[in-house]
N, C-alpha and C. Protein backbone atom coordinates (compact mmCIF):
# COMPACT_ATOMS: atom_id res chain seq x y z
N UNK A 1 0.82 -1.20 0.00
CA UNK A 1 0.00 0.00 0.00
C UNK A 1 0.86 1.26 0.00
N UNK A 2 1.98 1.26 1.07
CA UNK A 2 2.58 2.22 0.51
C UNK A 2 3.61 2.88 -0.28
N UNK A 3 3.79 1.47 -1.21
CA UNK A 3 4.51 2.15 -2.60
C UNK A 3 3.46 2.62 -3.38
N UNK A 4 1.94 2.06 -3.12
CA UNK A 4 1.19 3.08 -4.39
C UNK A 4 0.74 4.44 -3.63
N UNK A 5 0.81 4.41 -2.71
CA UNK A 5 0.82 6.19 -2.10
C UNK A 5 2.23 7.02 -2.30
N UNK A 6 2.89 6.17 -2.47
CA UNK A 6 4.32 7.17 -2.75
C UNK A 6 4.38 7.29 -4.14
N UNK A 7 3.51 6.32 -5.51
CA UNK A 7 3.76 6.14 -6.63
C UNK A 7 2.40 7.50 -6.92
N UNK A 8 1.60 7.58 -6.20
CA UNK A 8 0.31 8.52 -6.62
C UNK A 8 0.92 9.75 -6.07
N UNK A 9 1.86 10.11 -5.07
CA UNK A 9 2.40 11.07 -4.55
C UNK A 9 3.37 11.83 -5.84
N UNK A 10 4.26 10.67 -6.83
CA UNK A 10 5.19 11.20 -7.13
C UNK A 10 4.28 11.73 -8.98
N UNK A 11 3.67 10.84 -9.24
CA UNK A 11 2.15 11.15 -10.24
C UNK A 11 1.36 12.58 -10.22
N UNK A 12 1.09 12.86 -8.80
CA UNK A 12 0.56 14.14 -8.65
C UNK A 12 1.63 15.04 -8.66
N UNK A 13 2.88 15.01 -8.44
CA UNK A 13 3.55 16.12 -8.40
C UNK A 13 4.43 16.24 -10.02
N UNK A 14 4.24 15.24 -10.72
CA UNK A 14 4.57 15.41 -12.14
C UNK A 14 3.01 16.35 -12.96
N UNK A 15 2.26 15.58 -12.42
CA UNK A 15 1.27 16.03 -13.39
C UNK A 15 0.82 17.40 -12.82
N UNK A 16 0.70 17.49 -11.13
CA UNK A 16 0.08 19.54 -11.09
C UNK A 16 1.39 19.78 -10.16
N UNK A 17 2.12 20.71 -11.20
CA UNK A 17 3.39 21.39 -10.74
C UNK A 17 2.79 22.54 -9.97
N UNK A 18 3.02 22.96 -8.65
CA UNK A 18 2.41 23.69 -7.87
C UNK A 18 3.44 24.50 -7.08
N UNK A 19 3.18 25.81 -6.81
CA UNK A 19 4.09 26.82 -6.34
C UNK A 19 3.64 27.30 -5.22
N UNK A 20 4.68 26.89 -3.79
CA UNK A 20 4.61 26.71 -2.75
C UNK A 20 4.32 28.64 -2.42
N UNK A 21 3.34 28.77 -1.39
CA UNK A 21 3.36 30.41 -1.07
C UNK A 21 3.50 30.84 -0.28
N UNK A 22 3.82 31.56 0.60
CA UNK A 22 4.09 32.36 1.62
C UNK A 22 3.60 33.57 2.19
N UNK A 23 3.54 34.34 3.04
CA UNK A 23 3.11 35.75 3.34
C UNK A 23 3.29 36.43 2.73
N UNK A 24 4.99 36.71 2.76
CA UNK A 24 6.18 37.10 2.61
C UNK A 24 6.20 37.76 0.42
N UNK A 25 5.75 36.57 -0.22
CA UNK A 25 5.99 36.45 -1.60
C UNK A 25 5.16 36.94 -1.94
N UNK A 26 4.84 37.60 -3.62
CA UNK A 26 3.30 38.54 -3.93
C UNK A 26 3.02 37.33 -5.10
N UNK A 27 2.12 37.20 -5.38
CA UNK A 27 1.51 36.01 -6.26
C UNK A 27 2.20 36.44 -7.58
N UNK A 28 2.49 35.43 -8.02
CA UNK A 28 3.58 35.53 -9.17
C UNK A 28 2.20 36.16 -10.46
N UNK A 29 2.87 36.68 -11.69
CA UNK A 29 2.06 37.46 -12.43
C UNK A 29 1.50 36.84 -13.46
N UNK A 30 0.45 36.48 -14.35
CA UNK A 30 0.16 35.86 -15.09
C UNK A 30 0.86 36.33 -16.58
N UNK A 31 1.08 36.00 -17.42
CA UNK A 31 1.51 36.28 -18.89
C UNK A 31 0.95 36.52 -19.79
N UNK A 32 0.72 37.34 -20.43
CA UNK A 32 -0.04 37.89 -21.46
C UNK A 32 -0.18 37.00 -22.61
N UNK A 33 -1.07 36.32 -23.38
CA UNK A 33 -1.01 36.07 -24.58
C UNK A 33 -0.75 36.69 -25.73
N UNK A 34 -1.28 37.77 -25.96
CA UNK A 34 -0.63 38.74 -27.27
C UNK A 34 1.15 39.02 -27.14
N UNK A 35 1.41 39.36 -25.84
CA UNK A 35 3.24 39.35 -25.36
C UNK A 35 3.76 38.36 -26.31
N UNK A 36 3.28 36.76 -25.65
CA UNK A 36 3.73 35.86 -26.16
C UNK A 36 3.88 35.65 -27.75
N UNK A 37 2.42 35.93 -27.96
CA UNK A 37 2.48 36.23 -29.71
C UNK A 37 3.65 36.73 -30.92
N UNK A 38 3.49 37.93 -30.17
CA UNK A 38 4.58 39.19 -29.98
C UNK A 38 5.95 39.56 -30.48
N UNK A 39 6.48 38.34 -29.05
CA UNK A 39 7.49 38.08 -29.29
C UNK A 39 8.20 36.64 -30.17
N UNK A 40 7.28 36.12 -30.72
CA UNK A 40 7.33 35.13 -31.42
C UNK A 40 7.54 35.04 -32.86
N UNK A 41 6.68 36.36 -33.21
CA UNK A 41 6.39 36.76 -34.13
C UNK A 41 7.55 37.57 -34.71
N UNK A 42 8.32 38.41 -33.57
CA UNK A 42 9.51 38.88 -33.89
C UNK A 42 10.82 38.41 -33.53
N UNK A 43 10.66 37.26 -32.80
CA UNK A 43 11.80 36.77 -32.85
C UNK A 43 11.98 35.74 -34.24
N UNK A 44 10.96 35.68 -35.47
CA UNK A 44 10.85 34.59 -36.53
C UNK A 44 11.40 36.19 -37.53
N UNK A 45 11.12 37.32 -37.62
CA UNK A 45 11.69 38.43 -38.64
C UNK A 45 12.72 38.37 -38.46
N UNK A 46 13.19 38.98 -37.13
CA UNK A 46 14.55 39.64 -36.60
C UNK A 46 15.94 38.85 -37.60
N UNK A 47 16.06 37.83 -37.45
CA UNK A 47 16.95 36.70 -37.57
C UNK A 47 17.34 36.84 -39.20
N UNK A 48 15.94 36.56 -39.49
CA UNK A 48 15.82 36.63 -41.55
C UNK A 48 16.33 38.29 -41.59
N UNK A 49 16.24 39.57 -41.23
CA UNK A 49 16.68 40.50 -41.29
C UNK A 49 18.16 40.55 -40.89
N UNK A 50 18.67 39.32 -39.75
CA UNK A 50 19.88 39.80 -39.45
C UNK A 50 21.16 39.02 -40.90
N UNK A 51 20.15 37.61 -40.86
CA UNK A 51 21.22 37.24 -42.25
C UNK A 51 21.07 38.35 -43.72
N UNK A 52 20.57 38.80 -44.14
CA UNK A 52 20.14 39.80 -45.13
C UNK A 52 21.11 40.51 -45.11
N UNK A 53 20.95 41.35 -44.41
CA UNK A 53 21.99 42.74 -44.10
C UNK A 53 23.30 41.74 -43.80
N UNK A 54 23.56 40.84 -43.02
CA UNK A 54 24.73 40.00 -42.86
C UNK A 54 25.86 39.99 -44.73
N UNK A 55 24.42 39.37 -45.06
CA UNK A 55 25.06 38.92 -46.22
C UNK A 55 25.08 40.17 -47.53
N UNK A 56 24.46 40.44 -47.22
CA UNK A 56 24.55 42.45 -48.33
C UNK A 56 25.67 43.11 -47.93
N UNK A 57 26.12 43.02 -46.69
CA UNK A 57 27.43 43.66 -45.98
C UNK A 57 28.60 42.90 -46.18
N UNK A 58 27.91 41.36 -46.41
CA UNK A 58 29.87 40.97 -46.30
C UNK A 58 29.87 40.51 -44.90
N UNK A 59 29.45 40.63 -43.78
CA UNK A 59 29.41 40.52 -42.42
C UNK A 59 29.27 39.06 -42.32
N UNK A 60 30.26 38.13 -42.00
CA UNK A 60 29.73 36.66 -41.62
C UNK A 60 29.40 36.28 -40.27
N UNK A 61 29.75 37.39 -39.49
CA UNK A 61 29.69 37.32 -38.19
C UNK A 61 27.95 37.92 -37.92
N UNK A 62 27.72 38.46 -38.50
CA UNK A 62 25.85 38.89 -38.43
C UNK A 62 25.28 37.77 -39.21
N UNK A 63 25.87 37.16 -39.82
CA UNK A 63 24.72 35.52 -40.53
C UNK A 63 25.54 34.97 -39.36
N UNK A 64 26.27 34.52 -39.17
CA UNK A 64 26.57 33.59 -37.84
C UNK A 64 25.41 33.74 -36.90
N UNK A 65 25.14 34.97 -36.62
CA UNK A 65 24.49 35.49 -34.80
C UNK A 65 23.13 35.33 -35.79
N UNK A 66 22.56 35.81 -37.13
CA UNK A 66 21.53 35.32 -37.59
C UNK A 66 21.01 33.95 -38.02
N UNK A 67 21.64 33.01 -37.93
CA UNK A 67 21.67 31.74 -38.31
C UNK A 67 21.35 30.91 -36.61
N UNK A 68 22.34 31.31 -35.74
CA UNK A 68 21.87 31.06 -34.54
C UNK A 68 20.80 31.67 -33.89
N UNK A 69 19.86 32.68 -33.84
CA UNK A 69 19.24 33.50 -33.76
C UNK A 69 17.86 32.96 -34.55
N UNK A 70 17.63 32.69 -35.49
CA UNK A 70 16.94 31.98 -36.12
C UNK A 70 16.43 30.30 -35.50
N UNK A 71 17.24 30.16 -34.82
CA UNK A 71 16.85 28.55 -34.26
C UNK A 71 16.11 28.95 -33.22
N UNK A 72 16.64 29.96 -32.21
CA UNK A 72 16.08 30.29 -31.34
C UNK A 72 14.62 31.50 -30.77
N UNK A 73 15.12 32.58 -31.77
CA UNK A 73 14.40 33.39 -31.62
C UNK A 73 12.95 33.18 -31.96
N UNK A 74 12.41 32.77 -32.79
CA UNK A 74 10.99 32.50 -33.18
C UNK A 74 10.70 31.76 -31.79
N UNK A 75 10.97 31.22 -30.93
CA UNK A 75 10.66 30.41 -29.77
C UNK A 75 10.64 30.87 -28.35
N UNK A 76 10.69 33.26 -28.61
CA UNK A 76 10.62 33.56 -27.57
C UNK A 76 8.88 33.50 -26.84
N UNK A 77 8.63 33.37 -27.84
CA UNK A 77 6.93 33.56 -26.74
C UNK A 77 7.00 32.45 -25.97
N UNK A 78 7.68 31.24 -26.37
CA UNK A 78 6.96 29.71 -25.45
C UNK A 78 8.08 30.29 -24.42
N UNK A 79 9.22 30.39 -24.85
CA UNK A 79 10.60 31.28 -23.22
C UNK A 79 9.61 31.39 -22.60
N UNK A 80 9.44 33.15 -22.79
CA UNK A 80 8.63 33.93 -22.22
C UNK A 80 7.77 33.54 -21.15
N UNK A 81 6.66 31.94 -21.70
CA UNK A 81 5.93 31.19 -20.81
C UNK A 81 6.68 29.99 -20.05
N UNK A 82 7.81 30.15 -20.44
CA UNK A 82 8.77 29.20 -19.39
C UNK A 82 8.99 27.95 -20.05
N UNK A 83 8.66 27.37 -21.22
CA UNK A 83 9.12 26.47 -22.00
C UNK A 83 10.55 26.96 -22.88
N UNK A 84 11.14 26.13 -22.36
CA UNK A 84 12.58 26.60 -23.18
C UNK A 84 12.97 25.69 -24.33
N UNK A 85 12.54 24.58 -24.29
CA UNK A 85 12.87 23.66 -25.49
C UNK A 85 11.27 23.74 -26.15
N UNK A 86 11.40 23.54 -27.98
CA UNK A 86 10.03 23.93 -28.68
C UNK A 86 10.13 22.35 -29.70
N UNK A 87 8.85 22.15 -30.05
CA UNK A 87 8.73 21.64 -30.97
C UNK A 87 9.86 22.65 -32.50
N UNK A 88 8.65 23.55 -32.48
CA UNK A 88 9.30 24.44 -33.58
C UNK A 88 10.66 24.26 -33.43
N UNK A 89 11.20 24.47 -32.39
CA UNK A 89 12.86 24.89 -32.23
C UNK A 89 13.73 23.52 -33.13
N UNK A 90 12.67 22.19 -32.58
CA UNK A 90 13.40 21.12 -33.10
C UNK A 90 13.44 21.35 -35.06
N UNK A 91 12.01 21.36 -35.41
CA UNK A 91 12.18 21.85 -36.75
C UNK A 91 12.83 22.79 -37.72
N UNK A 92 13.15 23.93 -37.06
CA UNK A 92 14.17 24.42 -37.48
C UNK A 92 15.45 24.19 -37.35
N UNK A 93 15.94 23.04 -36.44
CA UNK A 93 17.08 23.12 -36.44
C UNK A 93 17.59 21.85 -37.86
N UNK A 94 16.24 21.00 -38.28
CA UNK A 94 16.28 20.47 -39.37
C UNK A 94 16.91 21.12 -40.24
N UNK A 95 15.98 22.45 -40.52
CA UNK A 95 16.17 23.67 -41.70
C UNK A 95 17.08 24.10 -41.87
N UNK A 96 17.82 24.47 -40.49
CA UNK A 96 19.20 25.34 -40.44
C UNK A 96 20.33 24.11 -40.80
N UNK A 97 20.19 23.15 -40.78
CA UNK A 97 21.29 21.71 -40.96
C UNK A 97 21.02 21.99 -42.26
N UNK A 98 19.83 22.01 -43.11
CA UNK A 98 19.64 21.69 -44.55
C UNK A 98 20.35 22.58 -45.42
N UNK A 99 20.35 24.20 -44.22
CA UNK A 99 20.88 25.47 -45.09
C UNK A 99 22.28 25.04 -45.68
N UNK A 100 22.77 24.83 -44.09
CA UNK A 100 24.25 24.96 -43.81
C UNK A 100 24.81 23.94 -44.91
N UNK A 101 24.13 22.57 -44.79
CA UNK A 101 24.39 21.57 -46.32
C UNK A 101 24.40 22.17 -47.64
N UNK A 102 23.29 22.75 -47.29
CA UNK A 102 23.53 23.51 -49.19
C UNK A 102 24.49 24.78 -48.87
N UNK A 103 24.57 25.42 -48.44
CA UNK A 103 25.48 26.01 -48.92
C UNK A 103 27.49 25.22 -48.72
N UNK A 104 27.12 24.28 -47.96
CA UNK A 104 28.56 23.45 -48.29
C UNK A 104 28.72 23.22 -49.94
N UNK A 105 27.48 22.45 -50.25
CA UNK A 105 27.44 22.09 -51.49
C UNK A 105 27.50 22.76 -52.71
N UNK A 106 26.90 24.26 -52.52
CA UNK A 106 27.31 25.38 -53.51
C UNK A 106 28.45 25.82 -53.44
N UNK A 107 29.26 25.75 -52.07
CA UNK A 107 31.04 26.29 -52.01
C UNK A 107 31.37 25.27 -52.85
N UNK A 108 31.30 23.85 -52.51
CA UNK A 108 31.97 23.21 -53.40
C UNK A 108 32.16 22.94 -55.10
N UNK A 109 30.91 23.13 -55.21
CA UNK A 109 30.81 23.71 -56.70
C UNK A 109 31.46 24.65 -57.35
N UNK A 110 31.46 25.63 -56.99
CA UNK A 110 32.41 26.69 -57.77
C UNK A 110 31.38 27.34 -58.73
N UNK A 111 30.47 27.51 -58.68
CA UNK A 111 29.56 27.94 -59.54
C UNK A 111 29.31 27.41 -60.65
N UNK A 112 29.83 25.75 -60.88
CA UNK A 112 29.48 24.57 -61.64
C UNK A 112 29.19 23.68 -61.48
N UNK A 113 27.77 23.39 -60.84
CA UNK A 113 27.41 22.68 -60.02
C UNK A 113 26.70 21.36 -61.32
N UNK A 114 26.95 20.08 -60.92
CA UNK A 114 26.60 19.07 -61.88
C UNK A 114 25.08 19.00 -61.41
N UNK A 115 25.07 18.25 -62.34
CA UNK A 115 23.56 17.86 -62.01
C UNK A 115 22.88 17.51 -60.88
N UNK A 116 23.43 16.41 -60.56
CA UNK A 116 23.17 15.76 -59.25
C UNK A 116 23.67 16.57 -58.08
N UNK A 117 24.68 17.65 -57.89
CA UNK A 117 24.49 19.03 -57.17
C UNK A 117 23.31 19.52 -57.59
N UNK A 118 23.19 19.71 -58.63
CA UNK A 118 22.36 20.61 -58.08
C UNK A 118 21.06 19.92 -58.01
N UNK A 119 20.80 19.49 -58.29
CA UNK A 119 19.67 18.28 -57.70
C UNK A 119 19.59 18.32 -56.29
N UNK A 120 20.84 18.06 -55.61
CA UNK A 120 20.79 18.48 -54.10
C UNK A 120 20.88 19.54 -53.31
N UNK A 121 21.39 20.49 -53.91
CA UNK A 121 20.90 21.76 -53.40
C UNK A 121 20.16 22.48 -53.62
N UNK A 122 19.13 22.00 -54.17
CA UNK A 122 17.84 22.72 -54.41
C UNK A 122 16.86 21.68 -53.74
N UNK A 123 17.15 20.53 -53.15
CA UNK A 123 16.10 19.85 -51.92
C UNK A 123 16.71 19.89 -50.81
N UNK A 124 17.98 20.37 -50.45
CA UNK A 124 18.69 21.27 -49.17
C UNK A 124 17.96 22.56 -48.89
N UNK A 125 17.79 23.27 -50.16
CA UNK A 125 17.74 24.81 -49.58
C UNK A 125 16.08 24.71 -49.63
N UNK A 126 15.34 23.89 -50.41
CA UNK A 126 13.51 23.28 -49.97
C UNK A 126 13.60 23.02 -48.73
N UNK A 127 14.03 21.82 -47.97
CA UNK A 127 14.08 21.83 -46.81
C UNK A 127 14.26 22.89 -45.83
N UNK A 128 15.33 23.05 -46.45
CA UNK A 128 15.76 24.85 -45.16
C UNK A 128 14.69 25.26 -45.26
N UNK A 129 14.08 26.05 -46.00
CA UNK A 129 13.31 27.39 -46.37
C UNK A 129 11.89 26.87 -45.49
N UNK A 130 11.18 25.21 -46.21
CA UNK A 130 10.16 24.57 -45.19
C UNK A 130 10.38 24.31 -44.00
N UNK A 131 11.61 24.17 -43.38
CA UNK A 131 11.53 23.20 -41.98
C UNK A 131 11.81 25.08 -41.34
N UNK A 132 12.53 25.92 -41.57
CA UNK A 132 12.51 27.49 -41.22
C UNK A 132 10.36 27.89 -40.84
N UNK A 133 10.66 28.04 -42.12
CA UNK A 133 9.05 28.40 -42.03
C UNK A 133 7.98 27.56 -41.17
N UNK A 134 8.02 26.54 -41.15
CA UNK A 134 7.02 25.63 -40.63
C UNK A 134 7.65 25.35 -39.16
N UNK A 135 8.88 25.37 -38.90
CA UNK A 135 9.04 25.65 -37.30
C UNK A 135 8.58 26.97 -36.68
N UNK A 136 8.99 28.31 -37.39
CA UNK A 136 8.54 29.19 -36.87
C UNK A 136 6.99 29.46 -36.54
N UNK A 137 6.22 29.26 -37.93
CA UNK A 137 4.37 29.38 -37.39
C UNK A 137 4.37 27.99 -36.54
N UNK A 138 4.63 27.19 -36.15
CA UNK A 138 4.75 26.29 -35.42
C UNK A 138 4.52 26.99 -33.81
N UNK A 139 5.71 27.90 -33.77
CA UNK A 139 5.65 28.69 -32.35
C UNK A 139 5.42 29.53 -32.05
N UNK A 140 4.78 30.27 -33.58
CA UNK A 140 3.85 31.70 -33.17
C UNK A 140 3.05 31.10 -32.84
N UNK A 141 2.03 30.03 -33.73
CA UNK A 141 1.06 29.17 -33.40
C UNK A 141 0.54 28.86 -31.93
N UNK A 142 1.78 28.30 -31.26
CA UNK A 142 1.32 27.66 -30.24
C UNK A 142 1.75 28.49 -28.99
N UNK A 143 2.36 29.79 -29.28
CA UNK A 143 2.95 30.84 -28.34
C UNK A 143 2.03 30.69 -27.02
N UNK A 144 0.78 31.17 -27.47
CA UNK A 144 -0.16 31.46 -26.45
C UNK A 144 -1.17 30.48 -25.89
N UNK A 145 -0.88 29.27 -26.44
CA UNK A 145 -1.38 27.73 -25.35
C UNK A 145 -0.22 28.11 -24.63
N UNK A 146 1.25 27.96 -24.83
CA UNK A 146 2.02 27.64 -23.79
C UNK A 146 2.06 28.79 -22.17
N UNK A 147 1.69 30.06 -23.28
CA UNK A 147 1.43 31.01 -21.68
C UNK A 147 0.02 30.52 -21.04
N UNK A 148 -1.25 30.16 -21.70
CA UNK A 148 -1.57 29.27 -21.16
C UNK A 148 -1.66 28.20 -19.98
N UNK A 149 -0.51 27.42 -20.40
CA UNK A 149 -0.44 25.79 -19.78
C UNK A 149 0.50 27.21 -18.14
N UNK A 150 1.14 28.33 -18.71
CA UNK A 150 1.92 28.47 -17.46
C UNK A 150 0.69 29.30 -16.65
N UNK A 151 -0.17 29.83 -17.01
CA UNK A 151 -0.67 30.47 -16.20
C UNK A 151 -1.72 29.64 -15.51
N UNK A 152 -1.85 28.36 -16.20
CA UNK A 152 -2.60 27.48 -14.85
C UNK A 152 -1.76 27.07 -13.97
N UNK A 153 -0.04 26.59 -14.33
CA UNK A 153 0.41 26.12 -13.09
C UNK A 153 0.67 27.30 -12.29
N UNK A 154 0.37 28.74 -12.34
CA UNK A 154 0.98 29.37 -11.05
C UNK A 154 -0.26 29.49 -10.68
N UNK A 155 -1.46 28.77 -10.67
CA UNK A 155 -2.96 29.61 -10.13
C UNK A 155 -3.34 28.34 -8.89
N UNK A 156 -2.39 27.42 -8.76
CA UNK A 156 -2.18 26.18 -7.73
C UNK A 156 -1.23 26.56 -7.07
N UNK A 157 -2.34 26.55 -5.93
CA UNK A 157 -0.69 27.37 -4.87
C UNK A 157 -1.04 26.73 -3.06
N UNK A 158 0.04 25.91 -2.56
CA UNK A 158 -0.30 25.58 -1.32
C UNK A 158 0.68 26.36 -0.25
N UNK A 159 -0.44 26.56 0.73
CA UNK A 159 0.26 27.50 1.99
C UNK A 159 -0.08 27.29 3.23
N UNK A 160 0.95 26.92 4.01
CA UNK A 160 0.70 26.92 5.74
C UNK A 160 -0.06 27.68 5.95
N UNK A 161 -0.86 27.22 6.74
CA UNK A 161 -2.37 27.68 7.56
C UNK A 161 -1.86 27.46 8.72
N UNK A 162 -2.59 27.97 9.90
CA UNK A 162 -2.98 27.76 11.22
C UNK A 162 -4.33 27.88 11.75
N UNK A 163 -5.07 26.58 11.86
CA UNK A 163 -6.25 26.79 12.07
C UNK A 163 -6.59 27.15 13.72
N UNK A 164 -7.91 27.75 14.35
CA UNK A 164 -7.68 27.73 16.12
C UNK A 164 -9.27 27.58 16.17
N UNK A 165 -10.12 27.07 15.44
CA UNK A 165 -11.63 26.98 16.33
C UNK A 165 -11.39 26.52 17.44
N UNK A 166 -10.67 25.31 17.24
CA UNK A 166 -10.91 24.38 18.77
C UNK A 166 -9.20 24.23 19.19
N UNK A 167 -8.48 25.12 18.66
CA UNK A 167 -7.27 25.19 19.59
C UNK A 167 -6.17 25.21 18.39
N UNK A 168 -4.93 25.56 18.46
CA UNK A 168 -3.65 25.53 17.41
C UNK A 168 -3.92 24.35 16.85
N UNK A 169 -3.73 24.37 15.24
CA UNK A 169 -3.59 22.85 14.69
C UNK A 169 -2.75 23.55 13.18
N UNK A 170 -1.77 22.87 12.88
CA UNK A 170 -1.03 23.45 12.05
C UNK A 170 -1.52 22.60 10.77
N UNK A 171 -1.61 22.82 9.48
CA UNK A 171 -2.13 21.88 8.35
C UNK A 171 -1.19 23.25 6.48
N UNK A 172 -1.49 22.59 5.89
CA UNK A 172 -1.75 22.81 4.74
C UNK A 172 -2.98 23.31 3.94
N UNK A 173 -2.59 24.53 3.00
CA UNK A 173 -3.98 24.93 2.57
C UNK A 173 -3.96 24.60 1.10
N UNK A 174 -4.71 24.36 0.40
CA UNK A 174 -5.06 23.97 -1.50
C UNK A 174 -5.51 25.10 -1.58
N UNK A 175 -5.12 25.96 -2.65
CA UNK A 175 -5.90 26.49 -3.37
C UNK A 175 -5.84 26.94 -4.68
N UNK A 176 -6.57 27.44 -5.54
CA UNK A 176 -6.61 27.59 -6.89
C UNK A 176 -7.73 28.11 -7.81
N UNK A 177 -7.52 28.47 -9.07
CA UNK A 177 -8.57 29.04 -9.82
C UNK A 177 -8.50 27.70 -10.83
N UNK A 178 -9.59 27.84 -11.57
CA UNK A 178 -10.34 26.24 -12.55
C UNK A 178 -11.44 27.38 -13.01
């Protein structure tokens, strides 16, 4: 009996992540959905603007920080809600592998690329361009479920009580919005 009270103990605390409260602490703040949007939305431009100008300038060090920037940035709204790893994030990092392939494959060419180059760098730079795009609406998409999923776990909150109808009794309090 009581490995399945310790197995339902460790069940409930995977499944409602709950934030212990105090006097002392002010109730943590809920997150905006449009924020999340927001910043999702501009962290998926920013990146495509930073390789652009990168590469119009000559700058390899601004497609570097745009190329990395790009994996990440479209994935600030789910941050924002405290998810740090994304679906999206995984899909683009498909895209950004596919870039980085094709353009190996166009250095190596020399601007005479055979057939079968170029056969492959034109389903390298398809990939890039789809697994880019389709990761990013991926996490504008889902920006604002994930502030969401966070603003139910901070609305579960347990706190020492002291009850006294019938004399000191120290306990635990539940509480929450649903």
């Amino acid at each position: 009996m009581s490995k399945l009270l310790v197995a339902g103990m460790v069940v409930w605390t995977l499944a409602f992540p709950v934030r212990f409260a105090s006097a002392d602490t002010a109730a943590p703040e809920l997150k905006s959905r449009s924020a999340a949007t927001l910043l999702s939305l501009g962290g998926t431009l920013a990146p495509i603007g930073m390789i652009a100008l990168g590469e119009r300038s000559g700058n390899d060090a601004l497609v570097a920080a745009g190329l990395v920037s790009a994996l990440l940035a479209p994935s600030a709204g789910e941050i924002y809600a405290g998810e740090l790893l994304t679906v999206g994030m995984g899909i683009r990092a498909v895209g950004i592998g596919a870039l980085i392939g094709g353009y190996e494959v166009f250095m190596n060419c020399n601007w005479s690329c055979s057939r079968e180059d170029s056969n492959l760098l034109i389903a390298l730079l398809t990939t890039s361009i789809v697994g880019y795009g389709a990761g990013a609406v991926y996490d504008i998409v889902t920006a604002q479920a994930a502030v969401e999923r966070h603003n139910q776990r901070i609305q579960l909150q347990i706190a020492p009580m002291v009850s006294t109808p019938s004399g000191p009794a120290a306990g635990l309090s539940l509480g929450g919005s649903f």
